[in-house]
Every structure is written in C-alpha cells, then in structure tokens.
N, C-alpha and C. Protein backbone atom coordinates (compact mmCIF):
# COMPACT_ATOMS: atom_id res chain seq x y z
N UNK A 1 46.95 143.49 50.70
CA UNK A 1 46.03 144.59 50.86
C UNK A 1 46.66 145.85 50.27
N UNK A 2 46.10 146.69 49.46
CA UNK A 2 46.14 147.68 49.01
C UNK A 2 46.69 149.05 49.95
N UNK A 3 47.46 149.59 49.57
CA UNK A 3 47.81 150.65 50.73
C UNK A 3 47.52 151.97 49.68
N UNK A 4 47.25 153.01 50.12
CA UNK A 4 47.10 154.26 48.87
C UNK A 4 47.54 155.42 50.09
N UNK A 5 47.89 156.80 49.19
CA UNK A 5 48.12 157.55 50.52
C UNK A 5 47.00 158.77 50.27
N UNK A 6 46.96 159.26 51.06
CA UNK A 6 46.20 160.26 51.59
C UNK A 6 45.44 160.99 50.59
N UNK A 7 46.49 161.69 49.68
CA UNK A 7 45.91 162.49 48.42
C UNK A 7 45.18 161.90 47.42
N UNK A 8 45.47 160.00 46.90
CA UNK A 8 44.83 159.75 45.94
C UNK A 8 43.55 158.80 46.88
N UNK A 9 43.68 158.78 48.02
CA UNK A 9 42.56 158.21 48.63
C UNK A 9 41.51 159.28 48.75
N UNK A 10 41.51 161.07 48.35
CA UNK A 10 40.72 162.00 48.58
C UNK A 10 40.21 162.08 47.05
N UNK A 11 41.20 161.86 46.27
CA UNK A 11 40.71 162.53 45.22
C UNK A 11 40.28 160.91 44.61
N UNK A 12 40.03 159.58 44.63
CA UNK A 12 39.61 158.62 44.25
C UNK A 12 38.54 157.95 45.69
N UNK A 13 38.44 158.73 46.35
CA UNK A 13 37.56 158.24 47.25
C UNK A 13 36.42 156.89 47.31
N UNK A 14 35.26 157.92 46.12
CA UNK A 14 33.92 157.00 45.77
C UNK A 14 34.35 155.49 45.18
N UNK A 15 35.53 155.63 44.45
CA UNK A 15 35.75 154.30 44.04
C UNK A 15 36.45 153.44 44.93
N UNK A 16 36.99 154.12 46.09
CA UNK A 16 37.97 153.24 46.91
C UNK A 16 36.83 152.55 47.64
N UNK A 17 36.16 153.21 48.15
CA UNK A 17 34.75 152.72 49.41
C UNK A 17 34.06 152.00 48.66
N UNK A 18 33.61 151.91 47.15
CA UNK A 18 32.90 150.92 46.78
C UNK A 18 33.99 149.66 46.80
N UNK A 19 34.68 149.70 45.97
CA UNK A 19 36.04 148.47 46.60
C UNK A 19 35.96 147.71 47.53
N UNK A 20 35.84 149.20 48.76
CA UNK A 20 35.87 148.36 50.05
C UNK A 20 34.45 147.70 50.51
N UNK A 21 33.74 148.29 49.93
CA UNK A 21 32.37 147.56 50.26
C UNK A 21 31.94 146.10 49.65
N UNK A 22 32.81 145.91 48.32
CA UNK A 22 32.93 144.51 47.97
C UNK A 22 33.57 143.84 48.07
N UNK A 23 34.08 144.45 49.66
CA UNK A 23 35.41 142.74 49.79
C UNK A 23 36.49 143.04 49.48
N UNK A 24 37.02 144.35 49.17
CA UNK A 24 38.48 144.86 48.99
C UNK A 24 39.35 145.92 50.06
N UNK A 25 39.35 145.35 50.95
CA UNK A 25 39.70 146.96 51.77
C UNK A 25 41.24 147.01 51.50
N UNK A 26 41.17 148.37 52.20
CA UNK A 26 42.85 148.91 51.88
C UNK A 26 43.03 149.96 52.95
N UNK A 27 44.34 150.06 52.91
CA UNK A 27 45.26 151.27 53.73
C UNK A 27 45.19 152.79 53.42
N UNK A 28 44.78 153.37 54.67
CA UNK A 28 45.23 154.93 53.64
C UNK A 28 46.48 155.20 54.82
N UNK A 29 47.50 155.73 53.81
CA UNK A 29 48.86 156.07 54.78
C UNK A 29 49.25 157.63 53.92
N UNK A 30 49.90 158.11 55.39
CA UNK A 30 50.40 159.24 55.59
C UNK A 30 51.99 159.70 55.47
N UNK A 31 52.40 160.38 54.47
CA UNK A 31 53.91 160.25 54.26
C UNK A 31 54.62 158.65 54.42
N UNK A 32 53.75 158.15 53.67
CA UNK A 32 53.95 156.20 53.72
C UNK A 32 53.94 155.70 54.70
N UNK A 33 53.35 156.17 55.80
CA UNK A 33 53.27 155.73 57.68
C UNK A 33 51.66 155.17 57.25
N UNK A 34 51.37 153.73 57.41
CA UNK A 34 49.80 153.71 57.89
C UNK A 34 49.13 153.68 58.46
N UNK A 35 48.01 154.80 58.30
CA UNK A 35 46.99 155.65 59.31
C UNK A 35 45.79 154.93 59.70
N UNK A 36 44.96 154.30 59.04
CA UNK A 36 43.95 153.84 58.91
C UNK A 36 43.65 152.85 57.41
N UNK A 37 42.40 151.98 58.03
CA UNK A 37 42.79 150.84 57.56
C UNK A 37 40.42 151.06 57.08
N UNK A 38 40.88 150.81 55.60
CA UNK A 38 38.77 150.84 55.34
C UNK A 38 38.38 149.58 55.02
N UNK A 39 37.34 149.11 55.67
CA UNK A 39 36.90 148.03 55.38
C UNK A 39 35.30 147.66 55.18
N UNK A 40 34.67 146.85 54.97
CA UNK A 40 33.14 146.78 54.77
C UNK A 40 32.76 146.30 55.73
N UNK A 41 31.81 146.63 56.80
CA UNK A 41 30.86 146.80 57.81
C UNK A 41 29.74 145.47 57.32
N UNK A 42 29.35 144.89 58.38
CA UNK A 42 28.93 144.23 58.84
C UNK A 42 27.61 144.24 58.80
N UNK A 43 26.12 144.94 57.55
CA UNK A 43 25.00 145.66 58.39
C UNK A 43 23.45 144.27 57.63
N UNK A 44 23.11 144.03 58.74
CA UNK A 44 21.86 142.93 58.99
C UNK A 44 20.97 143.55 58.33
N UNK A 45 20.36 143.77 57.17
CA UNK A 45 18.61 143.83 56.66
C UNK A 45 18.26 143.91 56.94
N UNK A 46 17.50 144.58 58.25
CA UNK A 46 16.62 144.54 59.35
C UNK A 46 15.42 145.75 58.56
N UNK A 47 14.08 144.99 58.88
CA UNK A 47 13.17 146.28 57.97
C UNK A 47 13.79 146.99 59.11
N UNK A 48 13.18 148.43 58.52
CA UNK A 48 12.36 149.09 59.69
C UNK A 48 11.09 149.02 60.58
N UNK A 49 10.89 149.47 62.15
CA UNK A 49 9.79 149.48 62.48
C UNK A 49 8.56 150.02 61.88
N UNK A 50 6.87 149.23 61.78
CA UNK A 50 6.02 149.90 61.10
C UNK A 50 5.91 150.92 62.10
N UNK A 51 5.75 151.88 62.18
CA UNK A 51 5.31 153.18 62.80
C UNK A 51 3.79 153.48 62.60
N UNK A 52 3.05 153.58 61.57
CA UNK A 52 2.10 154.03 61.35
C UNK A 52 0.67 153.17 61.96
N UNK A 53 -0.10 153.19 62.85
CA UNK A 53 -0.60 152.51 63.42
C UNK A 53 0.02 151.69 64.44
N UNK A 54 1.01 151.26 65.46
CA UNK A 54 1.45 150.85 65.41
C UNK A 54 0.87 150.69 67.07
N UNK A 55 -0.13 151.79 67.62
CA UNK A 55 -1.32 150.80 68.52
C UNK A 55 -2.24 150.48 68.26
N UNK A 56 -2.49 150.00 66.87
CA UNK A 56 -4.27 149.58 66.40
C UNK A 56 -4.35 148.44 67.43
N UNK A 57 -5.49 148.45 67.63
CA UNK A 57 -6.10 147.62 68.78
C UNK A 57 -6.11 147.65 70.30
N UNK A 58 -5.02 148.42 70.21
CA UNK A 58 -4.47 148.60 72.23
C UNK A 58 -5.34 149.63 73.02
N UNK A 59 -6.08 150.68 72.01
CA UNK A 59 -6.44 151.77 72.67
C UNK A 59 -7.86 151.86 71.81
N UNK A 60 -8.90 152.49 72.65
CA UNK A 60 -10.41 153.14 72.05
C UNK A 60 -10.69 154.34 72.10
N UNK A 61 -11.12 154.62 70.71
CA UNK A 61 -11.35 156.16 70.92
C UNK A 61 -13.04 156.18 70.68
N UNK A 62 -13.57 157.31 71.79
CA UNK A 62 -15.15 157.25 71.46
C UNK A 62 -15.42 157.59 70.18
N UNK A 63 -16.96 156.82 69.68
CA UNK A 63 -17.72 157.32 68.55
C UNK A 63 -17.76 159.13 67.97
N UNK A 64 -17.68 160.00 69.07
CA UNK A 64 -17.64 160.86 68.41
C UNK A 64 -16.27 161.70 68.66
N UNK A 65 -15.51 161.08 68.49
CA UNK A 65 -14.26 161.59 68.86
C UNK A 65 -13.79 163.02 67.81
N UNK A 66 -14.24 163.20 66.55
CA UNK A 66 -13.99 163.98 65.49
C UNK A 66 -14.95 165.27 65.71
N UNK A 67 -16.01 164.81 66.91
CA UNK A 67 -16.33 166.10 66.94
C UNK A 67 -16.39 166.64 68.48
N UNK A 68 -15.52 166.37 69.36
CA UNK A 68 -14.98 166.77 70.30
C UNK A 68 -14.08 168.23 70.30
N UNK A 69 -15.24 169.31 71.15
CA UNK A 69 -14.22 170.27 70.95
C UNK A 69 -14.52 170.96 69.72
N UNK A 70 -15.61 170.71 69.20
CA UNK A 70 -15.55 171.20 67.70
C UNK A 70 -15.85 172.57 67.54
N UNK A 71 -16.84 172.98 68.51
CA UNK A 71 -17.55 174.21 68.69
C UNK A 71 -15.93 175.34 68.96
N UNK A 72 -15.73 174.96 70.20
CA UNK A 72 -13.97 175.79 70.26
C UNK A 72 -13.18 175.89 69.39
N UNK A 73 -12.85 174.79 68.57
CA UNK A 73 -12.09 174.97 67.39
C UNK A 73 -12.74 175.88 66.47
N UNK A 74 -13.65 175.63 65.98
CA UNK A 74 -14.25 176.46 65.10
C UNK A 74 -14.30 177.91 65.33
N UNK A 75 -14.21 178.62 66.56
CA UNK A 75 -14.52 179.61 67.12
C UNK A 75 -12.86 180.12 66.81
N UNK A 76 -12.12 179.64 67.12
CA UNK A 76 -10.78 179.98 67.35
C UNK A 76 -10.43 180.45 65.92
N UNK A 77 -11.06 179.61 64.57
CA UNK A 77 -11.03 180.16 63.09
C UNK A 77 -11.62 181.03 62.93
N UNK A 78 -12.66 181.36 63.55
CA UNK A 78 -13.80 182.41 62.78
C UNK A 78 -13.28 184.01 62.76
N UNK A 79 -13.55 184.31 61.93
CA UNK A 79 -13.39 185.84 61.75
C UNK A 79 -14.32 186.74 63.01
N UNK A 80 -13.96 187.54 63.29
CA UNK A 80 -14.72 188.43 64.12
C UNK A 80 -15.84 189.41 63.65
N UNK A 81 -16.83 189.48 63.64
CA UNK A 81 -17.65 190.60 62.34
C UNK A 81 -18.03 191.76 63.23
C-alpha cells in the first residue's frame, strides 16, 4: 500500500481519491508517522425515493377543490380603488 505524506497528498489530492476509489488506497503520514489510511466506500445504487405524487390514490380531493376560497384569495390581490 502506498504511503504519501501530508503535503503531496494536498497538493495531488483529486488524483489520490480517484486511485482510491478504484481499488487503490493508501496512507497519508505525518513527519513519516501514519495518520490515516483512504480507502473506497462501500455505496449500494439505491434510486432515490419518487417524491412527486407519492400519495396518488391514498387521499380525495373534492371536485371543486381549485376553487375553494377563491373569492378571498382574489380579494387579498385586488387593488383598492
């Protein structure tokens, strides 16, 4: 395993973590003492949850649900003359 120290693990970073993300990890050490150890994580494909609709069917909304309230709303826009 690769050991690197501190300074060229900052200034070569992006390439060290891709490394480590394909199966190469390595050491970063401190005045040649080693500190920590990078390796590639473990992460499952999982989609994400659909969110959008995501009670179609569970709940009813009445037929005129879009115009509930409409008169108030409208009032609350109107200019005053």
């Amino acid at each position: 395993m690769r050991t690197v120290n501190i300074h060229e693990a900052k200034t070569h970073l992006s390439r060290l973590v891709e490394q480590a993300s394909n199966g190469e990890p390595f050491i970063i050490a401190k005045a040649g003492k080693p500190m920590v150890k990078v390796s590639a994580v473990d992460v499952q494909d999982t989609p994400q949850p659909k969110r959008l609709g995501f009670l179609a069917g569970q709940i009813d909304a009445p037929d005129d649900f879009n115009e509930i309230g409409k008169e108030e709303i409208e009032a609350l826009f109107s200019v005053a003359k």
